[in-house]
Protein backbone atom coordinates (compact mmCIF):
# COMPACT_ATOMS: atom_id res chain seq x y z
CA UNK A 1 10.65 74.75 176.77
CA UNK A 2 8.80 71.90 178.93
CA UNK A 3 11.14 68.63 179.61
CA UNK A 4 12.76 68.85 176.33
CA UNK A 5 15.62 66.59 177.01
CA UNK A 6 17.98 67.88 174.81
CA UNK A 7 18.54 70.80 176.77
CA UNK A 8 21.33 70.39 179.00
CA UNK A 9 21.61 72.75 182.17
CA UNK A 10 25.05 72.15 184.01
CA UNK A 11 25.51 73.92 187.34
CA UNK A 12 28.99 74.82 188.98
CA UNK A 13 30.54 76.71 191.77
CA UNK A 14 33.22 78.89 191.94
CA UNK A 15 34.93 81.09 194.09
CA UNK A 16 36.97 80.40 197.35
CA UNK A 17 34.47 79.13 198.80
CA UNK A 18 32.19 78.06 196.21
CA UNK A 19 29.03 80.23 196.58
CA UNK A 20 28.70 81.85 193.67
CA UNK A 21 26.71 79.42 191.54
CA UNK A 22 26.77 79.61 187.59
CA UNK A 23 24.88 77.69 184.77
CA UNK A 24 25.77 76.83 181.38
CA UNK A 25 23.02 75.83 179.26
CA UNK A 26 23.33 74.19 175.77
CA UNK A 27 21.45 72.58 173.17
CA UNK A 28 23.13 68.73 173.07
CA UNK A 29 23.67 68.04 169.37
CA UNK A 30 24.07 71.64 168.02
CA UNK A 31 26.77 72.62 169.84
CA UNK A 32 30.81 70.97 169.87
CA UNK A 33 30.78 69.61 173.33
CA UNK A 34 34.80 69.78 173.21
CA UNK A 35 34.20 73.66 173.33
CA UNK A 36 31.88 73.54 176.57
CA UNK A 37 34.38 71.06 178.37
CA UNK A 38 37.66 72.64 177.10
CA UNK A 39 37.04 76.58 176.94
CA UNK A 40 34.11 76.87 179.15
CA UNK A 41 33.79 74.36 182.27
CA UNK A 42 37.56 73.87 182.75
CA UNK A 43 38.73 77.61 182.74
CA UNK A 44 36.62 78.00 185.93
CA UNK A 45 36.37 74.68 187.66
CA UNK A 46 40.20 73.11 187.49
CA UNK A 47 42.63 74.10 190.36
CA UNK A 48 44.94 76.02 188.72
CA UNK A 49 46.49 79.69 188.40
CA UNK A 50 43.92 80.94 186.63
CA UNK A 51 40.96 79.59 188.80
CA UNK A 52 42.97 80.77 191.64
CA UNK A 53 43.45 84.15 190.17
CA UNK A 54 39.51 84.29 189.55
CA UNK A 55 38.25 83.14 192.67
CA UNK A 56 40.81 85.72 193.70
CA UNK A 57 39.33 88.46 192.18
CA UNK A 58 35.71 87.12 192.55
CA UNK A 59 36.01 87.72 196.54
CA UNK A 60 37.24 91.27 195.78
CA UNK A 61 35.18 92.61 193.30
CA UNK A 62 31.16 92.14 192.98
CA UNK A 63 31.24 92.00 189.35
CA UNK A 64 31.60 88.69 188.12
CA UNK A 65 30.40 88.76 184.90
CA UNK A 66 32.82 90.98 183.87
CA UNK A 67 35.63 88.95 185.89
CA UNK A 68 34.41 85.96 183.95
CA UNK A 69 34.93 87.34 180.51
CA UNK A 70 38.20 89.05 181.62
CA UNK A 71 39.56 86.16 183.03
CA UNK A 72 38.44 82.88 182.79
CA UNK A 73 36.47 82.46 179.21
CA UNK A 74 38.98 81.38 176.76
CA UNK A 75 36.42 81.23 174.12
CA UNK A 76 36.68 83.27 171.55
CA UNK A 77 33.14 85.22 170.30
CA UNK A 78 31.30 86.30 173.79
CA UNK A 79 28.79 89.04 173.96
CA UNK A 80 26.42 90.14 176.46
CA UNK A 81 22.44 89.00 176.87
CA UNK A 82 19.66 91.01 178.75
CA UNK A 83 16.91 89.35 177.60
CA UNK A 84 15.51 85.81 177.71
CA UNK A 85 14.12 85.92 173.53
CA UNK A 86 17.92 86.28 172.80
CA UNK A 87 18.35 83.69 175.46
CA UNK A 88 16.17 81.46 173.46
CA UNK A 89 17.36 82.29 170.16
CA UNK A 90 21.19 81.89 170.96
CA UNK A 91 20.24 78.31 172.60
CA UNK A 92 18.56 77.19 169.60
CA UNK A 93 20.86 77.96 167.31
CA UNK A 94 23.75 76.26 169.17
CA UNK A 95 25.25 78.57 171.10
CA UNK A 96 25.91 78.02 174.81
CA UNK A 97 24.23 80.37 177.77
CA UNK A 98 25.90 81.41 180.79
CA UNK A 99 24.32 82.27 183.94
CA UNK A 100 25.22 83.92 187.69
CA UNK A 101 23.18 83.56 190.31
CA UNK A 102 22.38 86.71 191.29
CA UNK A 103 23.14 89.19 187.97
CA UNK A 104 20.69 90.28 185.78
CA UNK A 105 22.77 89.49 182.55
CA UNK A 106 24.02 86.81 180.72
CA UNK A 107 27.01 85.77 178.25
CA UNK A 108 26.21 84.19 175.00
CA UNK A 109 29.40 82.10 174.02
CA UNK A 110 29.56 80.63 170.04
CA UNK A 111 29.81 76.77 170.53
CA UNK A 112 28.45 75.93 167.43
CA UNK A 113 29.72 72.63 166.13
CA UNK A 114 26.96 70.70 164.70
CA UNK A 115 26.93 67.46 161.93
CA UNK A 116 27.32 68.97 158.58
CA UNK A 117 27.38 67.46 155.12
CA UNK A 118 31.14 68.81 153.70
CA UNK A 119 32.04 70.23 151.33
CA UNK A 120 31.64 68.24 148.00
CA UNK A 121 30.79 68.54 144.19
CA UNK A 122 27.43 69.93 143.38
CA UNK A 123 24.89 67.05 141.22
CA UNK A 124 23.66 69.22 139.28
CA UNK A 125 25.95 72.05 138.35
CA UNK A 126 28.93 69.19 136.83
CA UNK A 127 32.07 70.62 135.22
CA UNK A 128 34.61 69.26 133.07
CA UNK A 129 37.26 71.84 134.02
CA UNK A 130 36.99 73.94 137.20
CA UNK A 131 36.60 73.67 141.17
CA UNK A 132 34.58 70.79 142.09
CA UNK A 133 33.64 72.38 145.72
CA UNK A 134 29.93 73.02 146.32
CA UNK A 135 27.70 74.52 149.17
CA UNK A 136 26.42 72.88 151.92
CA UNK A 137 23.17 73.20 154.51
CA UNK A 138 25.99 75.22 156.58
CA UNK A 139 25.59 79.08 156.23
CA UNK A 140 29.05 79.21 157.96
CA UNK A 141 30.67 77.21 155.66
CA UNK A 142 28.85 79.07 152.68
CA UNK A 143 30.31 82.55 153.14
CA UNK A 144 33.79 81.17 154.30
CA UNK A 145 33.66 79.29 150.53
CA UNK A 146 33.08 83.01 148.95
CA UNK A 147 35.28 84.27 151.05
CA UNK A 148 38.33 82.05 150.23
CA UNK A 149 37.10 82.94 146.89
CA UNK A 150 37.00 87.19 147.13
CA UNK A 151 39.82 88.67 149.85
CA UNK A 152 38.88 91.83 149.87
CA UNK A 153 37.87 93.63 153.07
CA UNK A 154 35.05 95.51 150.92
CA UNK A 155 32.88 91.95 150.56
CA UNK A 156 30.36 92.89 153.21
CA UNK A 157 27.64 89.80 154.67
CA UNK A 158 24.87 91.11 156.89
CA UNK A 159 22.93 88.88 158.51
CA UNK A 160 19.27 88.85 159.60
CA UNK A 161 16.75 86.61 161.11
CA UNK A 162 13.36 85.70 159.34
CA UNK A 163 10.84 83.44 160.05
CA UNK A 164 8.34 83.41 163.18
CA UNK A 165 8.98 80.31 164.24
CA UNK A 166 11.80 78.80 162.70
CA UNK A 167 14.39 81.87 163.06
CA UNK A 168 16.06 81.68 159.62
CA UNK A 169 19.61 82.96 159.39
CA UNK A 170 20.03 84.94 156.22
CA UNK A 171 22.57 85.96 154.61
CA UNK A 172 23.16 89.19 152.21
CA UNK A 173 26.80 88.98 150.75
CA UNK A 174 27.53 92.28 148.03
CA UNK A 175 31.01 93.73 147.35
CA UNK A 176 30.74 97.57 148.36
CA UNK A 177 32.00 99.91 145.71
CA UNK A 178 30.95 97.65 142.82
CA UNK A 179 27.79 97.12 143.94
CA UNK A 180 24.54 99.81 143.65
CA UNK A 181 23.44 101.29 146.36
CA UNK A 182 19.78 101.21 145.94
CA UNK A 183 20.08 97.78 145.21
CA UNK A 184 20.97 96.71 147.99
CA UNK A 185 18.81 99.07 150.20
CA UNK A 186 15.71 97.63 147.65
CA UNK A 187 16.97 94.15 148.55
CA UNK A 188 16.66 94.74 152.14
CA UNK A 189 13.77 96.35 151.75
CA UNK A 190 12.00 93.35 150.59
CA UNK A 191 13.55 90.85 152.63
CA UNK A 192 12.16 92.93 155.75
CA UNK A 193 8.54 92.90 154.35
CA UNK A 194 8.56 89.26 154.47
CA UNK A 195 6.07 88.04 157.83
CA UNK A 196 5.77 84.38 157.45
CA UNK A 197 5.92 81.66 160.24
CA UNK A 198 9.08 79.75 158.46
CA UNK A 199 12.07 79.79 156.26
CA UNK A 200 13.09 76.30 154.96
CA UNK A 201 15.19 76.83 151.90
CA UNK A 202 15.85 79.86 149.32
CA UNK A 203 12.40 78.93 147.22
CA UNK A 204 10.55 80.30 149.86
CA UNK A 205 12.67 83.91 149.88
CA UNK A 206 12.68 83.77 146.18
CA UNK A 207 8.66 83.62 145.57
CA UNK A 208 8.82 86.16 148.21
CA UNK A 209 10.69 88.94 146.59
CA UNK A 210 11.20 88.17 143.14
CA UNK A 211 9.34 90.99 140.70
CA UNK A 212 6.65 88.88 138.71
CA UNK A 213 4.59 86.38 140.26
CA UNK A 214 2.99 84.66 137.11
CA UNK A 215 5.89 83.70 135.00
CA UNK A 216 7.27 80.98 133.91
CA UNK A 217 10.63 82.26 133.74
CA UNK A 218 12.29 82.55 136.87
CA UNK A 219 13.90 85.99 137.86
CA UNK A 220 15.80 85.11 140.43
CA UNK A 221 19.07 82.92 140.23
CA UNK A 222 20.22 80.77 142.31
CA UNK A 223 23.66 78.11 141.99
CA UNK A 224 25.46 75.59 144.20
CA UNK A 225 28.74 76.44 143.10
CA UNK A 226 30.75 79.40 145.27
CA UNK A 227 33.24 80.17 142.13
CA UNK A 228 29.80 81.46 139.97
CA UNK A 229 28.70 83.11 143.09
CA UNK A 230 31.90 85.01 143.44
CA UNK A 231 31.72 85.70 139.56
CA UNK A 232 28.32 87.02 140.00
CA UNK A 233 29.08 89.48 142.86
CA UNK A 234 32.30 90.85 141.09
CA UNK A 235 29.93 92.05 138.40
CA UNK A 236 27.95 93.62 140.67
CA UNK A 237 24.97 91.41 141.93
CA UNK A 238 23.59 90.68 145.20
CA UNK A 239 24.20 87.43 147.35
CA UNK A 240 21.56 85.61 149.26
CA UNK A 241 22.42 82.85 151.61
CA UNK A 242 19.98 81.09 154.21
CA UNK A 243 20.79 78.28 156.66
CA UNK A 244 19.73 75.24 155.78
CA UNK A 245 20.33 74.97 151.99
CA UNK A 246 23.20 74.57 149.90
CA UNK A 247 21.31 76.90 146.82
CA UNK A 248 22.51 80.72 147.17
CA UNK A 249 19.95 83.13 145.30
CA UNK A 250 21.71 85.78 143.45
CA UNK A 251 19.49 89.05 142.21
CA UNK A 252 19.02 90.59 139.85
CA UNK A 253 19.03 88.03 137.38
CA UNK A 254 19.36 88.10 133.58
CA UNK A 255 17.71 85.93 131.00
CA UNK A 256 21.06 85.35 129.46
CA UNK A 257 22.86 84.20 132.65
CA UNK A 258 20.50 81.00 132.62
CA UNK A 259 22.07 80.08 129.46
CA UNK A 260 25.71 80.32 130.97
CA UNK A 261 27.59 77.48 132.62
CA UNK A 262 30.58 78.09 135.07
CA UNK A 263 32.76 76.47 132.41
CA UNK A 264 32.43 79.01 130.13
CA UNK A 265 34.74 80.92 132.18
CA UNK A 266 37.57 78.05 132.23
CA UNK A 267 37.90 77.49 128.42
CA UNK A 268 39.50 79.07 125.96
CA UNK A 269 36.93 82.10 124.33
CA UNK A 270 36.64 80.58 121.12
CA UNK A 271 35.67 76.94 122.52
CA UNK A 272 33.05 78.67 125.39
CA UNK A 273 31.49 80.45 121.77
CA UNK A 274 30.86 77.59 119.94
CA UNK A 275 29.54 75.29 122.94
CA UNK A 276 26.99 78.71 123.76
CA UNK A 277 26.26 78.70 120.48
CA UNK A 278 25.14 75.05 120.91
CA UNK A 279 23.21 75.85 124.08
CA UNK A 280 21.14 78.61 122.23
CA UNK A 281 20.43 76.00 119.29
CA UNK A 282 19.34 73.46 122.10
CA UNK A 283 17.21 75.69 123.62
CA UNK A 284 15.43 76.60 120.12
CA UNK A 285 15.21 73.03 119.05
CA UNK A 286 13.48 72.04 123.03
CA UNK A 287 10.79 74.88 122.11
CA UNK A 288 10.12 74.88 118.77
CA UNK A 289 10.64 71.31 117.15
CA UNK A 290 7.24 69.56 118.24
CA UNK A 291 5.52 72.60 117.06
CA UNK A 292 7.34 72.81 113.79
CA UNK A 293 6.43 69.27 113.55
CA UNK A 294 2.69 69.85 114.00
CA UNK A 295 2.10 72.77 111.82
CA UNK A 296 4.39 71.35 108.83
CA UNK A 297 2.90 68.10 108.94
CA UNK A 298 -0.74 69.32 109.26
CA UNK A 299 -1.06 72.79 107.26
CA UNK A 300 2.65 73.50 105.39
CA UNK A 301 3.26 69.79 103.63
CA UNK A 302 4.63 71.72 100.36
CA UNK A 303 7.80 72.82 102.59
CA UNK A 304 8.54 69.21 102.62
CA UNK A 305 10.61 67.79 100.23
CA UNK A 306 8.29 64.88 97.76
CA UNK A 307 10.32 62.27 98.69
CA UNK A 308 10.14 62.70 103.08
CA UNK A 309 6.36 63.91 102.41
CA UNK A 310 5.69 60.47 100.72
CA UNK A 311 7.73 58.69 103.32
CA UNK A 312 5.99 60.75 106.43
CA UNK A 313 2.48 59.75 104.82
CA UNK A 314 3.13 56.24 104.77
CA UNK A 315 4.57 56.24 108.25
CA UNK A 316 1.24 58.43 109.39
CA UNK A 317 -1.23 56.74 107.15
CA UNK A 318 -2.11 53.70 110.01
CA UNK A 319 -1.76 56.03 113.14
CA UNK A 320 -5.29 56.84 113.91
CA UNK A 321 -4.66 60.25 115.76
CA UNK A 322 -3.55 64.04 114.56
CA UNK A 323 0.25 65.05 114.87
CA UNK A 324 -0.41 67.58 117.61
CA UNK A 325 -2.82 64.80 119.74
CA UNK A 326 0.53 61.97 118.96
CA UNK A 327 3.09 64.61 119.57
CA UNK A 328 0.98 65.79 123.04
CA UNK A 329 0.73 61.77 124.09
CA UNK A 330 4.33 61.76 123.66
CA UNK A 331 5.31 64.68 125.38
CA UNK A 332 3.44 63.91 128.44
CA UNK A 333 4.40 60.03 128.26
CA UNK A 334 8.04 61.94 128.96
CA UNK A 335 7.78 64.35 131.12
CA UNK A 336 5.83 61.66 133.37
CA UNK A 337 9.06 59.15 133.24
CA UNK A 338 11.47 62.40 133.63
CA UNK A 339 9.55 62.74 137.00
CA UNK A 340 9.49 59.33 137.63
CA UNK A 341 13.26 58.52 137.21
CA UNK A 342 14.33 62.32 139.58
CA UNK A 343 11.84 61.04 142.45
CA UNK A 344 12.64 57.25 142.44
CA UNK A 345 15.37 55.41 144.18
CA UNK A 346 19.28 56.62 142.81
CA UNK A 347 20.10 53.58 141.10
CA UNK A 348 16.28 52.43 139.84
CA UNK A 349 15.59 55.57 138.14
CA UNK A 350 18.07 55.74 136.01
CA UNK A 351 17.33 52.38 134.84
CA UNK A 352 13.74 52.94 134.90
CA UNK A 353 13.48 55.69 132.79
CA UNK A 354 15.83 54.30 130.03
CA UNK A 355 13.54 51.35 129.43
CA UNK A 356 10.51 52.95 129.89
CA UNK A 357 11.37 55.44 127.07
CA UNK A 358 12.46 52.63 125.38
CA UNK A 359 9.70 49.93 125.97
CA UNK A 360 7.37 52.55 125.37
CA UNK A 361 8.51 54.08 121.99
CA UNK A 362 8.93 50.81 120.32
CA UNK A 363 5.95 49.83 121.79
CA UNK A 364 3.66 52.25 120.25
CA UNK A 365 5.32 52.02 116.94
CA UNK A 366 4.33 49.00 116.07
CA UNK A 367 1.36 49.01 118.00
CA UNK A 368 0.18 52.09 115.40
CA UNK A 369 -0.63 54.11 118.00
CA UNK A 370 2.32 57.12 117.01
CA UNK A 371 4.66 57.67 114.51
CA UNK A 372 8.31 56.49 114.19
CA UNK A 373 9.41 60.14 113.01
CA UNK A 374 7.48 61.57 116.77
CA UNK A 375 9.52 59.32 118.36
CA UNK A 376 12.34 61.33 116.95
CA UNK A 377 11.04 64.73 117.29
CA UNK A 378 10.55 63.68 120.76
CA UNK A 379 13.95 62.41 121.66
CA UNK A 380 15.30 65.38 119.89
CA UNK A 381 13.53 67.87 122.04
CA UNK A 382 14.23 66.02 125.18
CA UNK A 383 17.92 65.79 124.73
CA UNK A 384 18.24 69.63 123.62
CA UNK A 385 16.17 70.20 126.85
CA UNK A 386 19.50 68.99 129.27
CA UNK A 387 21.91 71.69 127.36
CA UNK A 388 20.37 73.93 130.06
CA UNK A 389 22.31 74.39 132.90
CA UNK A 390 19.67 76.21 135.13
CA UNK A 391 17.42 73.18 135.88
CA UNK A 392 14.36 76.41 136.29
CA UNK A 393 15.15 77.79 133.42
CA UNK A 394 14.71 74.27 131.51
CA UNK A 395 11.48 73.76 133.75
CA UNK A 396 10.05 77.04 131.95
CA UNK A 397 10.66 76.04 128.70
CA UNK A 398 9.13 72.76 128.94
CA UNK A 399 5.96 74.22 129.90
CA UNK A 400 6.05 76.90 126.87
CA UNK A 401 6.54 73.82 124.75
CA UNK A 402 2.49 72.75 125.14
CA UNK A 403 0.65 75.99 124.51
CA UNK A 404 3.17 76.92 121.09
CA UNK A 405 2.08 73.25 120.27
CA UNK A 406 -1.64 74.18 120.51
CA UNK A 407 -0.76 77.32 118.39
CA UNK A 408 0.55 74.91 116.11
CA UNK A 409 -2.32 72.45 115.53
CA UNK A 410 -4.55 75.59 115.24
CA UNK A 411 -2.81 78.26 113.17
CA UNK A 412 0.16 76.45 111.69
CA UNK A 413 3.14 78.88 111.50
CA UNK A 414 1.24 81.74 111.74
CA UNK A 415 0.45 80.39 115.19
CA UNK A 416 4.14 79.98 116.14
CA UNK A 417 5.02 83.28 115.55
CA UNK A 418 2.38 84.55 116.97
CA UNK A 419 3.35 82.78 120.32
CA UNK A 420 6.87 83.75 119.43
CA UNK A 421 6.17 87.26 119.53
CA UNK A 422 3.99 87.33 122.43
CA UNK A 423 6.82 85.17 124.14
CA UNK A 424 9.43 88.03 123.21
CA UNK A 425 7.12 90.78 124.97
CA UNK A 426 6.44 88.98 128.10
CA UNK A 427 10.29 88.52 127.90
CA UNK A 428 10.80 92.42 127.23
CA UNK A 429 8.74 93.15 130.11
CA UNK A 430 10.54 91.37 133.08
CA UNK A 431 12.50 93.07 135.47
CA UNK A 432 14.08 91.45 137.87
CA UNK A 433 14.92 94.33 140.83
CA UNK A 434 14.47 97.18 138.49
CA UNK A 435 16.66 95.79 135.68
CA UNK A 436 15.21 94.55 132.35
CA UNK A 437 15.37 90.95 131.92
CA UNK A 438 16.26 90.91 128.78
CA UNK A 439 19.31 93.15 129.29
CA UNK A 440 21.69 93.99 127.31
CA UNK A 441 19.49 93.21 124.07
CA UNK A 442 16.25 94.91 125.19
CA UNK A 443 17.27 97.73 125.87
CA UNK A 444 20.71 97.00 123.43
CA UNK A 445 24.24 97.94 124.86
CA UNK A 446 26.74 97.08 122.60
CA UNK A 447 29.48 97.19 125.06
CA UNK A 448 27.75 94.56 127.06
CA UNK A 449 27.61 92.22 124.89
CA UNK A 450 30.84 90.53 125.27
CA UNK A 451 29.71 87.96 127.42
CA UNK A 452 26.48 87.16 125.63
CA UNK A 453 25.47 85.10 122.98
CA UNK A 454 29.25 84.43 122.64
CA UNK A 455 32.31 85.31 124.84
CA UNK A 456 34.99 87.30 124.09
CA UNK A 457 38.92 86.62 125.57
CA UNK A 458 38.89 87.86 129.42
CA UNK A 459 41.56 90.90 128.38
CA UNK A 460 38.41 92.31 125.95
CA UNK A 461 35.79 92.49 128.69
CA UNK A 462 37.15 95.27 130.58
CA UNK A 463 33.53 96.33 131.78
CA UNK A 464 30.74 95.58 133.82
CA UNK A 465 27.26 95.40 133.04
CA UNK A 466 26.29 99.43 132.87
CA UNK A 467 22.46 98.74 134.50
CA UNK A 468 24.09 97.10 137.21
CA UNK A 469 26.98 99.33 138.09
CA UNK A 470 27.05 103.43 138.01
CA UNK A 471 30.12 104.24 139.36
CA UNK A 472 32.74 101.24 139.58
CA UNK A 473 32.37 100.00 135.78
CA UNK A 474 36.05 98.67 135.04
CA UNK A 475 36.93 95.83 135.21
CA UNK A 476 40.57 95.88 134.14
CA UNK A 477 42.59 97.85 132.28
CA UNK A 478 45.43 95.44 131.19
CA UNK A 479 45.95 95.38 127.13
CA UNK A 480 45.78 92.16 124.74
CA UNK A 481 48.42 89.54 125.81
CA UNK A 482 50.04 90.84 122.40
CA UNK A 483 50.57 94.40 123.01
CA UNK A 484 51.84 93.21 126.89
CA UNK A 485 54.98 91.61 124.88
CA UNK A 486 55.57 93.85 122.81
């Protein structure tokens, strides 16, 4: 490891005399020094009973590893270390090493106690009503925060390494006997195959096992927040956490769970309906309206009304370009100042994207350049693209938006639904770990669709998904609140 200098090496003596020489070795800043000093160095150096009592039994016996984790460790998680690529591995991932002079083993004791973040509310997954805890970069503190979440002794985490070099601590968290067998075994399976020298954050596991490549639709989910986690492995799903990152993947993934927000859950059914309904209306209006525009306003004027097509021409008759060249200027002009205001300093973004939307609209209105009613269209789309709550998911349709466009200048509405029904198939085809995408509406089960396109009271949905479970598929058996009184 050369003169790396924060790797500390402590040597002590013990025994009555004090030949037998032990190291500790410890990585300074990854590790909770009070640990090393309290349950380490002090239950064998200070004068006491129990130093007696070991030095004692040190002089008797020749085995002093074992009289060392016996009798004088008061640390709690110790296990035994033959080799020195465990050596290295437990170092660098803060635990601390124990040596004897003279033995050909070591003990690995957990000291683990580096800076971590907390645990606070997740930016981008906000809630009106519900927990406001998020993960952090601590995979620790990740699985206790699903654990305080799920009690039950059949919510299993097993734990690999991946990465060459950087030694990635992942994560699988499932509950056994809701979960399908082959699922997991597939998930494993895949996370095995993966050879690369480094693991940073989740994106890297996710292009790495997720079922299609070239997509724009992500098939793989991934949150911040532990109480969708937990939701997500009660009906069924698969957990994956790595060190590092506060985003937890979750396969396989549904279209229709992009489209759900944790609140859902915490309303009453008929509220969660209407605001999904919203959602869905959002989502049409990001993909569609600039295309609508373009192909009513260039081939389809006799679906306008007389009195908005007279008003539309006069608006358009001094802008020198075609709708679907304005409406493209315009969408790019956007996206460019959405990307400008997320990568910019916290409080100059915010500000900066405001009145550059602003500056810029007016701007080209008068200037001639676009239309006041794109500006519209425009703003429309862009605020129906936030109703997302999967920040991928909104990603994906913002890139769909510029090809149905093109379809738009060049085939009208025949060119929409043509990319309509070419965007249903590719949707059709997805799987994501063997299960359709589209599930359950391609193929359709009925008695899945509770917690779809609307939700239905928590007493109604007294099943789980039936392509993710086989053989655990209640839920609940408890009757309306209605029949429970009377």
């Amino acid at each position: 490891m050369g003169n790396s200098t924060d790797i500390v090496i402590r040597e002590i003596r013990i025994g009555k005399d004090g030949d037998q020489i032990i190291a500790i070795l410890y990585t300074d800043g990854l590790v909770d020094k009070n640990i090393i000093s309290d349950f380490i160095m002090k239950s064998m150096m200070l004068d006491n009973s129990l130093s007696e009592n070991v030095n004692r039994r040190i002089q008797i016996s020749s085995n002093v590893l074992q009289i060392l984790k016996d009798y004088a460790l008061t640390i709690g998680d110790i296990r035994d270390m033959t080799d020195f690529e465990t050596l290295y591995n437990a170092l660098l991932s803060g635990d601390a090493i124990i040596l004897i002079d003279g033995e050909t083993q070591g003990i690995v004791a957990s000291a683990r106690g580096w800076k971590e973040r907390g645990v606070t509310e997740p930016a981008s997954e906000n809630v009106v009503r519900g927990p406001r805890e998020g993960f952090s970069e601590t995979l620790g503190t990740n699985t206790a925060l699903i654990r305080r979440k799920i009690k039950d002794p059949n919510l299993w985490v097993e734990t690999k390494q991946i990465g060459r070099v950087t030694k990635t601590d992942v994560a699988v968290m499932y509950v056994k006997g809701i979960v399908n067998n082959k699922l997991v075994e597939e998930v494993h399976e895949r996370l095995n195959r993966i050879d690369v020298d480094s693991i940073l954050e989740t994106g890297y596991i996710e292009e790495l096992i997720e079922d299609e490549t070239f997509t724009p639709f992500p098939t793989v989910y991934n949150s911040e927040r532990p109480d969708v986690i937990a939701a997500e492995l009660l009906e069924g799903k698969i957990a994956i956490l790595v060190d590092g990152t506060p985003n937890v993947l979750i396969v396989p993934a549904l279209f229709v769970s992009f489209l759900h927000a944790a609140e859902d859950y915490y309303q009453r059914a008929d509220i969660s309906s209407f605001i999904r309904l919203l959602r869905y209306i959002g989502v049409f209006i990001s993909l569609f309206s600039p295309s609508l525009y373009i192909a009513i306003t260039t081939f389809h004027q006799e679906m306008l009304p007389t009195s908005l097509l007279i008003s539309l021409a006069a608006q358009r008759e001094a802008v020198p370009f075609p709708a679907f060249v304005e409406a493209l200027m315009m969408e790019v002009t956007f996206e460019i100042l959405r990307e400008a205001g997320v990568r910019m300093p916290k409080y100059i973004g915010a500000a900066v994207s405001i009145v550059g939307t602003l500056v810029i609209g007016q701007a080209a209105v008068e200037a001639g350049i676009i239309s006041a009613v794109m500006v519209i269209v425009v703003s429309i789309t862009a605020i129906s693209s936030f109703v997302l709550p999967a920040y991928n998911m909104s990603i994906a349709f913002r890139m769909l938006r510029f090809p149905l466009m093109g379809l738009a200048a060049s085939f009208g509405l025949y060119g929409i639904i043509i990319g309509g029904i070419a965007l249903a198939l590719h949707l059709c085809s997805l799987r994501s770990f063997g299960v359709p995408y589209m599930s359950p509406f391609a193929p359709l089960i009925p008695a899945d669709t509770k917690d779809t396109l609307i939700r239905l009271p928590h007493w109604m949905m007294i099943s789980r998904p039936r392509l993710l479970n086989q053989k655990n598929v209640n839920r609940r058996n408890n009757a309306s609140p209605r029949k429970s009184r009377e």
